[in-house]
N, C-alpha and C. Protein backbone atom coordinates (compact mmCIF):
# COMPACT_ATOMS: atom_id res chain seq x y z
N UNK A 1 73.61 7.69 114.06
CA UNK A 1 72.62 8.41 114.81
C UNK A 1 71.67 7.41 115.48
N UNK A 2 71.55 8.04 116.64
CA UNK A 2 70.70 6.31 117.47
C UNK A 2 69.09 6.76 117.25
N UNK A 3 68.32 5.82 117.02
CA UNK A 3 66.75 5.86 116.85
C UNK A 3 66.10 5.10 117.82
N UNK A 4 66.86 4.20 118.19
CA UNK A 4 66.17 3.10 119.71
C UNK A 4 65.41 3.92 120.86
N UNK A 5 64.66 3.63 121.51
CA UNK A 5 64.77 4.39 123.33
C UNK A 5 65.97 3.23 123.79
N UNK A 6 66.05 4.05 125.40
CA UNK A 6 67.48 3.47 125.56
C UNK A 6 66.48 2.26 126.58
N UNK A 7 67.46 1.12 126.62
CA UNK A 7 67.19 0.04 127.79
C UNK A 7 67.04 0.64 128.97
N UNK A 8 66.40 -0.41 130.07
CA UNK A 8 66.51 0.21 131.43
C UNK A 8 67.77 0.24 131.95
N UNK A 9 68.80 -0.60 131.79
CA UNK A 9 70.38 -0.42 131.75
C UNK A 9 71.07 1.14 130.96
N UNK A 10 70.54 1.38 130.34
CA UNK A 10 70.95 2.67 129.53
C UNK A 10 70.16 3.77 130.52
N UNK A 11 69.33 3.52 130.93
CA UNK A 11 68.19 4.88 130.95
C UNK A 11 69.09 4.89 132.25
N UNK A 12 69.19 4.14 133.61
CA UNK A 12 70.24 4.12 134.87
C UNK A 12 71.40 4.47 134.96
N UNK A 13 71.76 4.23 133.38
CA UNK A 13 73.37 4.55 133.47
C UNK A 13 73.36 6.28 133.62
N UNK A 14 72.35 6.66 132.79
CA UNK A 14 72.42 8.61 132.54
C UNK A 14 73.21 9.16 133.75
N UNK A 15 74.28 10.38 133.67
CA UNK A 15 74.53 10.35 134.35
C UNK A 15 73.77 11.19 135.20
N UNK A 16 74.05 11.64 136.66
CA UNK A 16 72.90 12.62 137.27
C UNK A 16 73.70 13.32 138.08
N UNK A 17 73.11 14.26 138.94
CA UNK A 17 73.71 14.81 139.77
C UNK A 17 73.31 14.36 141.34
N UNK A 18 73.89 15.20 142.05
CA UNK A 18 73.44 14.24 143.23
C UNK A 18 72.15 14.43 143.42
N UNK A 19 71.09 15.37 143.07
CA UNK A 19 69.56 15.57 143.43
C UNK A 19 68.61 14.47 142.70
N UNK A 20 69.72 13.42 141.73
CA UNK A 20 69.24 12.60 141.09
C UNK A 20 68.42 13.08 139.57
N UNK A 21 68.80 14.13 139.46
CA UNK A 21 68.28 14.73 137.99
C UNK A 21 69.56 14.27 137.08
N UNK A 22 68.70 14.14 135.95
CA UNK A 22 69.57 14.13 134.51
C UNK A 22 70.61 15.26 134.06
N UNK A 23 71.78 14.94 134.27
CA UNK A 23 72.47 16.22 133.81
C UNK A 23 72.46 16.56 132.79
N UNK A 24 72.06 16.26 131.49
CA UNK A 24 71.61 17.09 130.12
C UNK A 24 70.51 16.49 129.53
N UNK A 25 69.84 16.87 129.97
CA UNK A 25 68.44 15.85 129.89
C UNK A 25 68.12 16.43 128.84
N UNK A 26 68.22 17.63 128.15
CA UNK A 26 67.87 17.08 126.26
C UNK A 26 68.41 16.52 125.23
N UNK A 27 69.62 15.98 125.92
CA UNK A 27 70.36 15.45 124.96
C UNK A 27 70.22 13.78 124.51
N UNK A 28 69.28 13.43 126.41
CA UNK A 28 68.52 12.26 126.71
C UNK A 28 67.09 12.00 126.28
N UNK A 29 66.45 13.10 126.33
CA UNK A 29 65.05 13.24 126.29
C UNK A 29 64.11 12.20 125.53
N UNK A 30 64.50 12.39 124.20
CA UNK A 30 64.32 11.58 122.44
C UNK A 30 64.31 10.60 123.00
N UNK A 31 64.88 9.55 123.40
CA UNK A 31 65.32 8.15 123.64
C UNK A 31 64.73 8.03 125.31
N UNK A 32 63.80 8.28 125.88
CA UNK A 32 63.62 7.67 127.22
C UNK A 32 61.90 7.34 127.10
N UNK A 33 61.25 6.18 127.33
CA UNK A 33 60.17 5.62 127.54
C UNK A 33 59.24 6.11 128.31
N UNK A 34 57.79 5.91 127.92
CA UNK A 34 56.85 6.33 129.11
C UNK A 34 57.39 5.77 130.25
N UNK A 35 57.46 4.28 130.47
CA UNK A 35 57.87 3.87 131.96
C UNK A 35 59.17 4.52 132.40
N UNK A 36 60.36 5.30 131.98
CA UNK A 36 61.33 5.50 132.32
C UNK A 36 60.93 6.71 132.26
N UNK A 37 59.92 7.85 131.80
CA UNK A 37 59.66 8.78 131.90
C UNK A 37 59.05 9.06 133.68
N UNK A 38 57.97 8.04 133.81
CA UNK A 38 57.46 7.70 135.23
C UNK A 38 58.25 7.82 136.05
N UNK A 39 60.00 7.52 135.89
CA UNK A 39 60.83 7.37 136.57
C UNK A 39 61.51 8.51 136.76
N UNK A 40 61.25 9.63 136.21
CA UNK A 40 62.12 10.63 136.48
C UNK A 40 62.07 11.81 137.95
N UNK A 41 62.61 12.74 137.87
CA UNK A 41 62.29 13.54 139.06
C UNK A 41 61.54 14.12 138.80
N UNK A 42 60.40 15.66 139.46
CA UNK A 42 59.89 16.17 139.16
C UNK A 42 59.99 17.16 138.12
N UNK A 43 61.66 17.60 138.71
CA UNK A 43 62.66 18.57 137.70
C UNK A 43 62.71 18.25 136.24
N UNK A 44 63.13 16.57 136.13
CA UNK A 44 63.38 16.34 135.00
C UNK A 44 62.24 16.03 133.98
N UNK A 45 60.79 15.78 134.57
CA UNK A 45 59.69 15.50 133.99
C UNK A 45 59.10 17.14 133.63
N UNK A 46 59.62 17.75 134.68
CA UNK A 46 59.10 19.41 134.10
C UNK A 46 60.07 20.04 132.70
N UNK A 47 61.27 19.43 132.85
CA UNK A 47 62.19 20.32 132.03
C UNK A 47 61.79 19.25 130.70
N UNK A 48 61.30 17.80 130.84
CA UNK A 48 61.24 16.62 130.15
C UNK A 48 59.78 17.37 128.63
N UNK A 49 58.59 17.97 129.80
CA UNK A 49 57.24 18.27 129.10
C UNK A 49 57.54 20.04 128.11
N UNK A 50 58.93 20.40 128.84
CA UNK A 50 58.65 21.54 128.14
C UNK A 50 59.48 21.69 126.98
N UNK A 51 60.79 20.35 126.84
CA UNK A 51 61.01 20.09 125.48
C UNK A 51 59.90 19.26 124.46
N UNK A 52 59.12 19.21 125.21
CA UNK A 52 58.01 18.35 124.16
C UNK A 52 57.32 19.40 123.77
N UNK A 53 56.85 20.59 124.71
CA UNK A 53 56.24 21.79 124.23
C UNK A 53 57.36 22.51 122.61
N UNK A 54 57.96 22.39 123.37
CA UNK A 54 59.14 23.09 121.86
C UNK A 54 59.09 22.47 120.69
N UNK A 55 58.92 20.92 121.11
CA UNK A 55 58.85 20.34 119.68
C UNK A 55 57.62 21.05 119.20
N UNK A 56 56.56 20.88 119.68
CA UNK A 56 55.58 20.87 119.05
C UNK A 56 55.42 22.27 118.44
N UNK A 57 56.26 23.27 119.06
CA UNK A 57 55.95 24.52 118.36
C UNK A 57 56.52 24.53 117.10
N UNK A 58 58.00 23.62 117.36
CA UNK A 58 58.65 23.86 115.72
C UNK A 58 58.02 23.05 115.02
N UNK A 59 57.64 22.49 115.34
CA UNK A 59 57.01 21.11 114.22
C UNK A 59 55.30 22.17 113.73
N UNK A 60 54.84 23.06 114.31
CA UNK A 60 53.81 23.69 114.06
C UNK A 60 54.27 24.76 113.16
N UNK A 61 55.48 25.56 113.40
CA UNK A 61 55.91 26.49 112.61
C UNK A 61 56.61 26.00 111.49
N UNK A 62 56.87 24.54 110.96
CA UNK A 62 57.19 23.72 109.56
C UNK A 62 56.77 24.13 109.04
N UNK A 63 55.25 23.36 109.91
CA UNK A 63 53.98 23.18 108.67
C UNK A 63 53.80 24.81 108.09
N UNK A 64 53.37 25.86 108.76
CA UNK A 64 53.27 26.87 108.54
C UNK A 64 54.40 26.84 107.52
N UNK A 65 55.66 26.91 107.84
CA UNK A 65 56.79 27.62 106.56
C UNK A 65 56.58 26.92 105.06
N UNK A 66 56.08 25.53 105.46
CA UNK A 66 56.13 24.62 104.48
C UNK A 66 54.37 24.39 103.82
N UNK A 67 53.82 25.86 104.15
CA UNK A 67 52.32 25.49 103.66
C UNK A 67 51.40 24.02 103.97
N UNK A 68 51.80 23.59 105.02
CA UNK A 68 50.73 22.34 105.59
C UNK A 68 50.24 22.46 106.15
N UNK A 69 49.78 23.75 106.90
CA UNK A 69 49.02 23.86 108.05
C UNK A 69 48.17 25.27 107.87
C-alpha cells in the first residue's frame, strides 16, 4: 500500500483526458502535494476539495460512532 505523495514525474505521468483532467482523480487524490495540487484544473481541484469534504465527514462520524467527539 503506497504512503509517499507521488514525485513530480509521477504526479505528470497521471493519466488525463484530453481537457487535461485526472481521469480517476480519487484514486490519485491521497498522494498529490500542495504544489501539484496548484497544478491541477479547476475540475480537478473542485472534485479534489470535495473528496476532502468527505473525508472530513467520515472522519467526524468515527469519532461520533467511536464516542470521541
Amino acid at each position: 500500500m503506497r504512503t509517499a505523495n507521488y514525485t513530480i514525474k509521477e504526479f505528470r505521468a497521471i493519466p488525463r483526458n484530453t481537457d487535461g483532467d485526472i481521469i480517476d482523480t480519487w484514486k490519485h487524490f491521497p498522494y498529490i502535494t500542495d504544489a501539484q495540487r496548484e497544478q491541477l484544473t479547476e475540475d480537478d481541484d473542485a472534485r479534489y476539495e470535495d473528496y476532502l469534504e468527505e473525508m472530513r465527514c467520515l472522519h467526524h462520524e468515527a469519532m461520533i460512532e467511536f464516542g470521541l467527539a
